[in-house]
PDB file of N, CA and C in Angstrom:
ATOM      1  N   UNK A   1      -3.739   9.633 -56.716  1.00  0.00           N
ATOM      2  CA  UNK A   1      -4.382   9.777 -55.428  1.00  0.00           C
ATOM      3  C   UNK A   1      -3.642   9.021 -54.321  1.00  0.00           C
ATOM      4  N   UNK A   2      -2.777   8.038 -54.544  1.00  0.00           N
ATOM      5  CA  UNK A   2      -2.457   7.252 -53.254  1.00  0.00           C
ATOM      6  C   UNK A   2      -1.371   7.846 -53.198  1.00  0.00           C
ATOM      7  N   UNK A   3      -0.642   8.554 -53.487  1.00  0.00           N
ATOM      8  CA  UNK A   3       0.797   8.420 -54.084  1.00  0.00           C
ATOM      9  C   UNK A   3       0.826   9.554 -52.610  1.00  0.00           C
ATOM     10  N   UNK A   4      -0.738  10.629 -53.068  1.00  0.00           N
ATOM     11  CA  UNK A   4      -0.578  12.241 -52.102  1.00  0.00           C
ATOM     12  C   UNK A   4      -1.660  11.483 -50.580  1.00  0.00           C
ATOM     13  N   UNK A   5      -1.881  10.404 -50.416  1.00  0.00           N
ATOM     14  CA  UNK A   5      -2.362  10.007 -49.005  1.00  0.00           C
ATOM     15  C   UNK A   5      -1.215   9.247 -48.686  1.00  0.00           C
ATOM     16  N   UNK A   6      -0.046   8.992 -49.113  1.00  0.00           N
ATOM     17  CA  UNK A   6       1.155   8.839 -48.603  1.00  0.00           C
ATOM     18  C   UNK A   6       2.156   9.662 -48.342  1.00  0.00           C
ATOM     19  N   UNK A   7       2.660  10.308 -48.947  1.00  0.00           N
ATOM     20  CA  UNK A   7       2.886  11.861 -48.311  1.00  0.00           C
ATOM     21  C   UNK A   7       2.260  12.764 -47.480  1.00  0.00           C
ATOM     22  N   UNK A   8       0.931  12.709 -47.551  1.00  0.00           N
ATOM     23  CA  UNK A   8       0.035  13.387 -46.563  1.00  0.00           C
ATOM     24  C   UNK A   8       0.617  12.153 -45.008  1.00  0.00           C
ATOM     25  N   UNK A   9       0.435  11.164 -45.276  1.00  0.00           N
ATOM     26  CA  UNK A   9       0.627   9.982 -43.741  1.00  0.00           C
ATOM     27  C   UNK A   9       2.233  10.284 -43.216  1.00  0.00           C
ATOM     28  N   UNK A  10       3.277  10.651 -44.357  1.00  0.00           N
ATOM     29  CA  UNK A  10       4.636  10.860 -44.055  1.00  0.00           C
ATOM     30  C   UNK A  10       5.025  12.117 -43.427  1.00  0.00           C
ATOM     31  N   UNK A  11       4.177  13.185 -43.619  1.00  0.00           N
ATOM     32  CA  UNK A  11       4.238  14.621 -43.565  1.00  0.00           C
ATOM     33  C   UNK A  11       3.379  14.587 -42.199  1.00  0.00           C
ATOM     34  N   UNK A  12       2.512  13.714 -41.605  1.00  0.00           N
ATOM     35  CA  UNK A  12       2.120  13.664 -40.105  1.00  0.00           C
ATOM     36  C   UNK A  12       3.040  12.606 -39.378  1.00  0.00           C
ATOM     37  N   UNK A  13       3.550  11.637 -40.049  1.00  0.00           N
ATOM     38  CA  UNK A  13       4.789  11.217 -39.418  1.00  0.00           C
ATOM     39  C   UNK A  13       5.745  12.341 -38.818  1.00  0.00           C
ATOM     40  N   UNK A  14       6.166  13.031 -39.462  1.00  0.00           N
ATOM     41  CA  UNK A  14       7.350  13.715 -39.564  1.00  0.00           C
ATOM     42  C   UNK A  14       7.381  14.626 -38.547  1.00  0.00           C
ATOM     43  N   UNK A  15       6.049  15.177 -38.392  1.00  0.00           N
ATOM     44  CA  UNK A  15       5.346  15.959 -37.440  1.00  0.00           C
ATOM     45  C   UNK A  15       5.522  15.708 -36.630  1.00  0.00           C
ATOM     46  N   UNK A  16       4.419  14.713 -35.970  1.00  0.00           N
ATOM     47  CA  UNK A  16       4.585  13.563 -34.506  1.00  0.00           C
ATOM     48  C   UNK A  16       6.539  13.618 -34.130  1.00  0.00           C
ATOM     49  N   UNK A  17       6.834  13.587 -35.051  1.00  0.00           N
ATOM     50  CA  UNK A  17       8.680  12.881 -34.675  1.00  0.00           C
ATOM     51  C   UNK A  17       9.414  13.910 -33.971  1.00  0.00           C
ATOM     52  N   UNK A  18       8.967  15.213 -34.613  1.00  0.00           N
ATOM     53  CA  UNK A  18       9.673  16.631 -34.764  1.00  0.00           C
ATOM     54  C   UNK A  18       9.076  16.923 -32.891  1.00  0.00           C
ATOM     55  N   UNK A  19       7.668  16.786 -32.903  1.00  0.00           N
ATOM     56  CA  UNK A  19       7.249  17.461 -31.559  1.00  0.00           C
ATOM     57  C   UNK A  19       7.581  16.040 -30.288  1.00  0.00           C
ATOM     58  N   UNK A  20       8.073  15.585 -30.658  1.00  0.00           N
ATOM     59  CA  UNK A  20       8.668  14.138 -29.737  1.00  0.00           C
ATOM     60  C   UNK A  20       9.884  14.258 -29.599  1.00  0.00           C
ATOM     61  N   UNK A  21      10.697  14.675 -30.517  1.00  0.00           N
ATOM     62  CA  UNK A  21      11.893  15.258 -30.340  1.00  0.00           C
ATOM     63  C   UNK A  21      12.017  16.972 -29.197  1.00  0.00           C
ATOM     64  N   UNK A  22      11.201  17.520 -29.478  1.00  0.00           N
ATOM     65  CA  UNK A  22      11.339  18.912 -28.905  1.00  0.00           C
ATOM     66  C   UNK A  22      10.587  18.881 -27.578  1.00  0.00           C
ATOM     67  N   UNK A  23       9.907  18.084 -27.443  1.00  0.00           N
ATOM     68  CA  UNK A  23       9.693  17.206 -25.751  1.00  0.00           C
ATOM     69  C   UNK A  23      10.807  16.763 -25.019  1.00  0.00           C
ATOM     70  N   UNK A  24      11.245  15.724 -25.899  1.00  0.00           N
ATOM     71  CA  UNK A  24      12.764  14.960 -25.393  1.00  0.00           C
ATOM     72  C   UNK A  24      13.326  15.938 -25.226  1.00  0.00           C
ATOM     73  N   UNK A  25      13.647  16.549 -25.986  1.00  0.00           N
ATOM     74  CA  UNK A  25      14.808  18.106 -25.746  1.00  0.00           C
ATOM     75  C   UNK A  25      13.932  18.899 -24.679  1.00  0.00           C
ATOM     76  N   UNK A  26      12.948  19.547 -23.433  1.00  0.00           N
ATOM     77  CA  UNK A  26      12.580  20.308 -23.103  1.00  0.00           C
ATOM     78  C   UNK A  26      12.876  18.913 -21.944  1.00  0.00           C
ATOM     79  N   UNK A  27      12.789  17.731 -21.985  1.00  0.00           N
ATOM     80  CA  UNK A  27      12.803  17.062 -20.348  1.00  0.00           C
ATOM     81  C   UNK A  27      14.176  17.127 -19.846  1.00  0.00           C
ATOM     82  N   UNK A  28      14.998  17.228 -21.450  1.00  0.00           N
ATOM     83  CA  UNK A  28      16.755  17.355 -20.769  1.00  0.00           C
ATOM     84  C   UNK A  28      16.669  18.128 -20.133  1.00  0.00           C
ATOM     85  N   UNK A  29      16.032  19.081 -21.110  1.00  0.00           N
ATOM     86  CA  UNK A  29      16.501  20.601 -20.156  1.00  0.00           C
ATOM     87  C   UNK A  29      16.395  20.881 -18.507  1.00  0.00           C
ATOM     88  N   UNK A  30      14.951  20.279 -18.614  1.00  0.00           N
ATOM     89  CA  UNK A  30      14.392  20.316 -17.081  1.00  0.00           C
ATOM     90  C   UNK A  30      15.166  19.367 -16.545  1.00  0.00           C
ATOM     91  N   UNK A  31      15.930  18.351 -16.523  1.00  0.00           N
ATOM     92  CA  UNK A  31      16.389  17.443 -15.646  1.00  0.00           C
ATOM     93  C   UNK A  31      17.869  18.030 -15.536  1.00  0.00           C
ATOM     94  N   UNK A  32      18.249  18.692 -16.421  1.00  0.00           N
ATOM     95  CA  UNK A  32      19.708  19.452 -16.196  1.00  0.00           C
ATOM     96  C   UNK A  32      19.951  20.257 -15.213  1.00  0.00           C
ATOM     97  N   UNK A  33      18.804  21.053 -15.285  1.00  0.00           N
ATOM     98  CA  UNK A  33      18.319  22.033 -14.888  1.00  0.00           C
ATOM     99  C   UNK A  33      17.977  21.752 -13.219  1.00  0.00           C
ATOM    100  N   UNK A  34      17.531  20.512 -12.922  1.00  0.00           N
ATOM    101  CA  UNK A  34      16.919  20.158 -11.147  1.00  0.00           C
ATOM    102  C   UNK A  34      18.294  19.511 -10.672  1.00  0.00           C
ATOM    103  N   UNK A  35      19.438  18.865 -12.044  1.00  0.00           N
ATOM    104  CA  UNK A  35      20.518  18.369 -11.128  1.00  0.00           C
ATOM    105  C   UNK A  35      21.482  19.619 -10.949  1.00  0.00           C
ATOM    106  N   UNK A  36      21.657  20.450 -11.309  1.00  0.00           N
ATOM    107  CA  UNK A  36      22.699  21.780 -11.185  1.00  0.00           C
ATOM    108  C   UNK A  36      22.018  22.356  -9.929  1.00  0.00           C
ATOM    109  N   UNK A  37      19.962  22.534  -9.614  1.00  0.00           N
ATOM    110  CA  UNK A  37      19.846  23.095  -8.482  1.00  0.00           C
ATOM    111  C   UNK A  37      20.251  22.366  -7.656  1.00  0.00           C
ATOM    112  N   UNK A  38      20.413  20.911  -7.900  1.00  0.00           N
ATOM    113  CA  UNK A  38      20.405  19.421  -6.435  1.00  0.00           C
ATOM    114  C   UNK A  38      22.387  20.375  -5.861  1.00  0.00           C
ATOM    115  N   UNK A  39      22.315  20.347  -7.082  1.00  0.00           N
ATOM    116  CA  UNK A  39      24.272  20.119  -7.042  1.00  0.00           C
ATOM    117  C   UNK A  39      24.448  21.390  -5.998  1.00  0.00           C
ATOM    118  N   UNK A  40      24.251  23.026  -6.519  1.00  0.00           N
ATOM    119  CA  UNK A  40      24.047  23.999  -5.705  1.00  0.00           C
ATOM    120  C   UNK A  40      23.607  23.786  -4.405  1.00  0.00           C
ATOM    121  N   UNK A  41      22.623  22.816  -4.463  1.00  0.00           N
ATOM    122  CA  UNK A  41      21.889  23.053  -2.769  1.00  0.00           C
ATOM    123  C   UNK A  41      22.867  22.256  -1.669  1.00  0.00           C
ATOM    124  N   UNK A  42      23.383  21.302  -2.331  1.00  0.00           N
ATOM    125  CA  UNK A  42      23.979  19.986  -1.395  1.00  0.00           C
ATOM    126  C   UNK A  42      25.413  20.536  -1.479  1.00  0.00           C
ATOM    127  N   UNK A  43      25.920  21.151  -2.208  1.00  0.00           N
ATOM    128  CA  UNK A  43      27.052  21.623  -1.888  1.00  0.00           C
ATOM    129  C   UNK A  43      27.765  20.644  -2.497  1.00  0.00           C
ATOM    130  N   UNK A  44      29.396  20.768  -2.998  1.00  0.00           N
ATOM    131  CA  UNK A  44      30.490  20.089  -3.901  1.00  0.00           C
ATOM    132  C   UNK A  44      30.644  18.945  -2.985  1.00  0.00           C
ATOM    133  N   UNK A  45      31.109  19.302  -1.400  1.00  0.00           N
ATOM    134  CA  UNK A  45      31.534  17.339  -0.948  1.00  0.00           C
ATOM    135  C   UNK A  45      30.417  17.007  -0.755  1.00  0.00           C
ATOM    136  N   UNK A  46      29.501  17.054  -0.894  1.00  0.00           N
ATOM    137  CA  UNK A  46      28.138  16.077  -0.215  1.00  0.00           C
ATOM    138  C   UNK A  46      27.307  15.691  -1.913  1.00  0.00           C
ATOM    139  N   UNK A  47      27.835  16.654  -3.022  1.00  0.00           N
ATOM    140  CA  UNK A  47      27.358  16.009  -4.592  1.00  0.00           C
ATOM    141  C   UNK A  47      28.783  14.683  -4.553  1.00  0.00           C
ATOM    142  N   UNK A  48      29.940  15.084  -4.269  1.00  0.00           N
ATOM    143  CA  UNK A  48      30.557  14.287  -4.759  1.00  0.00           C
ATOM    144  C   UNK A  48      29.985  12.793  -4.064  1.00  0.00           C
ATOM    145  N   UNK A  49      29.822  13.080  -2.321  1.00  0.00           N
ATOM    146  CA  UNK A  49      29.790  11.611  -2.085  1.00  0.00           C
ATOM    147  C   UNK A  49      28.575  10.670  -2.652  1.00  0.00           C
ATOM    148  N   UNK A  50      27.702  11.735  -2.867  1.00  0.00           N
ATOM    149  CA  UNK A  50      26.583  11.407  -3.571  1.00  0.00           C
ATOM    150  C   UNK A  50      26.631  10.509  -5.089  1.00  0.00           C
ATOM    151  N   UNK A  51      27.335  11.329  -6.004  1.00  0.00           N
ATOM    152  CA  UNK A  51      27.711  10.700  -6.904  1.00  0.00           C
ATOM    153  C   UNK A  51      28.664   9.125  -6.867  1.00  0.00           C
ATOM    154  N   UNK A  52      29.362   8.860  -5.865  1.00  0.00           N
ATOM    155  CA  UNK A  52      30.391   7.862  -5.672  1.00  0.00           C
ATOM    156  C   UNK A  52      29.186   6.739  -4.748  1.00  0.00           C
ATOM    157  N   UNK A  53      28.032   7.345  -4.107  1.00  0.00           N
ATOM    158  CA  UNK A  53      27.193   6.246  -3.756  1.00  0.00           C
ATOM    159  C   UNK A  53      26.403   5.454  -4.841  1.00  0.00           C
ATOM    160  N   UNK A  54      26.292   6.329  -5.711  1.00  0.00           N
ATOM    161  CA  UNK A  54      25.454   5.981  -6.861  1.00  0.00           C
ATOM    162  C   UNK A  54      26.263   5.030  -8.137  1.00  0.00           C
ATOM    163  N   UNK A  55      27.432   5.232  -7.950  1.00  0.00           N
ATOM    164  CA  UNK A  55      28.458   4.351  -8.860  1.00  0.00           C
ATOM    165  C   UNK A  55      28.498   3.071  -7.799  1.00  0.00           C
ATOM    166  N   UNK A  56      28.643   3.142  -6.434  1.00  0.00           N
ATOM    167  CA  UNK A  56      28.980   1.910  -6.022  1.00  0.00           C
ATOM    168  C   UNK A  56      27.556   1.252  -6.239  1.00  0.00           C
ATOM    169  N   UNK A  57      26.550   1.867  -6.397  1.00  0.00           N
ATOM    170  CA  UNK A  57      25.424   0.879  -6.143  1.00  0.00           C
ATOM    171  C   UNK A  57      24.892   0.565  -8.134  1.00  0.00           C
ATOM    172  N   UNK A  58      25.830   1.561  -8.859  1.00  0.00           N
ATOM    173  CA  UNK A  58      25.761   0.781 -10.336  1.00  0.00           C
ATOM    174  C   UNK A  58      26.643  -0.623 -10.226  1.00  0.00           C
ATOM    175  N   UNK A  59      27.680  -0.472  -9.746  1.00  0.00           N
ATOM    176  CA  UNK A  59      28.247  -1.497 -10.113  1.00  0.00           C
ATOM    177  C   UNK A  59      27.782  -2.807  -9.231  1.00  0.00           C
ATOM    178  N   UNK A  60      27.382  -2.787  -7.740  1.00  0.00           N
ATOM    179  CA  UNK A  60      26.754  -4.113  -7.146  1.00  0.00           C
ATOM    180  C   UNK A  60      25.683  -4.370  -8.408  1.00  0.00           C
ATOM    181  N   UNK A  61      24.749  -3.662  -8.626  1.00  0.00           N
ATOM    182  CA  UNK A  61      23.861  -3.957  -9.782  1.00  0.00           C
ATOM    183  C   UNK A  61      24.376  -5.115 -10.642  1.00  0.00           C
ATOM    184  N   UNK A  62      25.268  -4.491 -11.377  1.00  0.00           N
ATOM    185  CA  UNK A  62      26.344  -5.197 -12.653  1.00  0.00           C
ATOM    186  C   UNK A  62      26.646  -6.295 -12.305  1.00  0.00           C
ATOM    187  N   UNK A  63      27.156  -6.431 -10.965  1.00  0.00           N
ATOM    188  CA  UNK A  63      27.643  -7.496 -10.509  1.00  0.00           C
ATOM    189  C   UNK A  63      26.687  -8.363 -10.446  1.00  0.00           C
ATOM    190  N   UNK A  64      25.560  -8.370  -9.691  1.00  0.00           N
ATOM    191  CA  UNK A  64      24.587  -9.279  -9.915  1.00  0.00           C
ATOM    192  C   UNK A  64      24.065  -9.670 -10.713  1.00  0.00           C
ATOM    193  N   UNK A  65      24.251  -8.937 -11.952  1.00  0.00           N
ATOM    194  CA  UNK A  65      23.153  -9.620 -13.088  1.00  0.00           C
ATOM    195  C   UNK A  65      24.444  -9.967 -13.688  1.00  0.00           C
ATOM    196  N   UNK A  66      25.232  -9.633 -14.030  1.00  0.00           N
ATOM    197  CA  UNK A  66      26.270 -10.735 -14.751  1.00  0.00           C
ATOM    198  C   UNK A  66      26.306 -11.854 -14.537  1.00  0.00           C
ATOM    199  N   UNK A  67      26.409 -12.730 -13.331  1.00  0.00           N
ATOM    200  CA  UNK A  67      26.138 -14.083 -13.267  1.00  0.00           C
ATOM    201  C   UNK A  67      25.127 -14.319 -13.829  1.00  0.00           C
ATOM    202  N   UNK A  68      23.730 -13.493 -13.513  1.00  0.00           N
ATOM    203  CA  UNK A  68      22.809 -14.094 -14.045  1.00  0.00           C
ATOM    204  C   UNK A  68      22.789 -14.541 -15.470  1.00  0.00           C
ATOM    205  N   UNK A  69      23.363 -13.374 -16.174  1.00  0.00           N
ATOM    206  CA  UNK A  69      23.255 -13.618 -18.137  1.00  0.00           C
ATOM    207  C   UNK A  69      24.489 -14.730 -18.165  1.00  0.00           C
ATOM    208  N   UNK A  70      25.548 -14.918 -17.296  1.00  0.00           N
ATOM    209  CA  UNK A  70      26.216 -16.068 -18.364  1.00  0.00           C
ATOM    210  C   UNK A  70      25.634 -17.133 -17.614  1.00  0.00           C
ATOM    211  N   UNK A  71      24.523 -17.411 -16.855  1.00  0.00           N
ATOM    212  CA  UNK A  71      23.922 -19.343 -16.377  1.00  0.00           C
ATOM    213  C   UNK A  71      23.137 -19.243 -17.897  1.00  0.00           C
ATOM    214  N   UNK A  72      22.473 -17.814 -18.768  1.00  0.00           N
ATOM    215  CA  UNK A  72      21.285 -18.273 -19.670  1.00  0.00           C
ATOM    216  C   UNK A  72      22.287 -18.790 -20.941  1.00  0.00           C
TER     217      UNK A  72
END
């Protein structure tokens, strides 16, 4: 008896995992999907500068917290 309410608990594990996975996979999609319309709408030089604002403001990021982690 315990052996099949552990397989029964693994077999709703497995479940839960499978439809959490195929969520995750349906938000890529949709987020792929709104940056290709962003990309289309704004046009190639105005994605690119877009993209190069968004790297300069990863890296000030970086920059700031690096000091922070080597004072800890």
């Amino acid at each position: 008896m315990p052996n099949n309410k552990l397989k029964q608990k693994v077999e709703g594990l497995t479940n839960v995992l499978k439809q959490i996975v195929k969520e995750v996979q349906r938000n890529a999609d949709i987020a792929q999907g709104t940056l290709t319309a962003l990309q289309l709408h704004v046009g190639k030089k105005e994605w690119n500068k877009i993209v190069e604002e968004l790297k300069d403001k990863e890296k000030r990021t970086q920059d700031v917290e690096q000091p922070m982690e080597k004072g800890n």
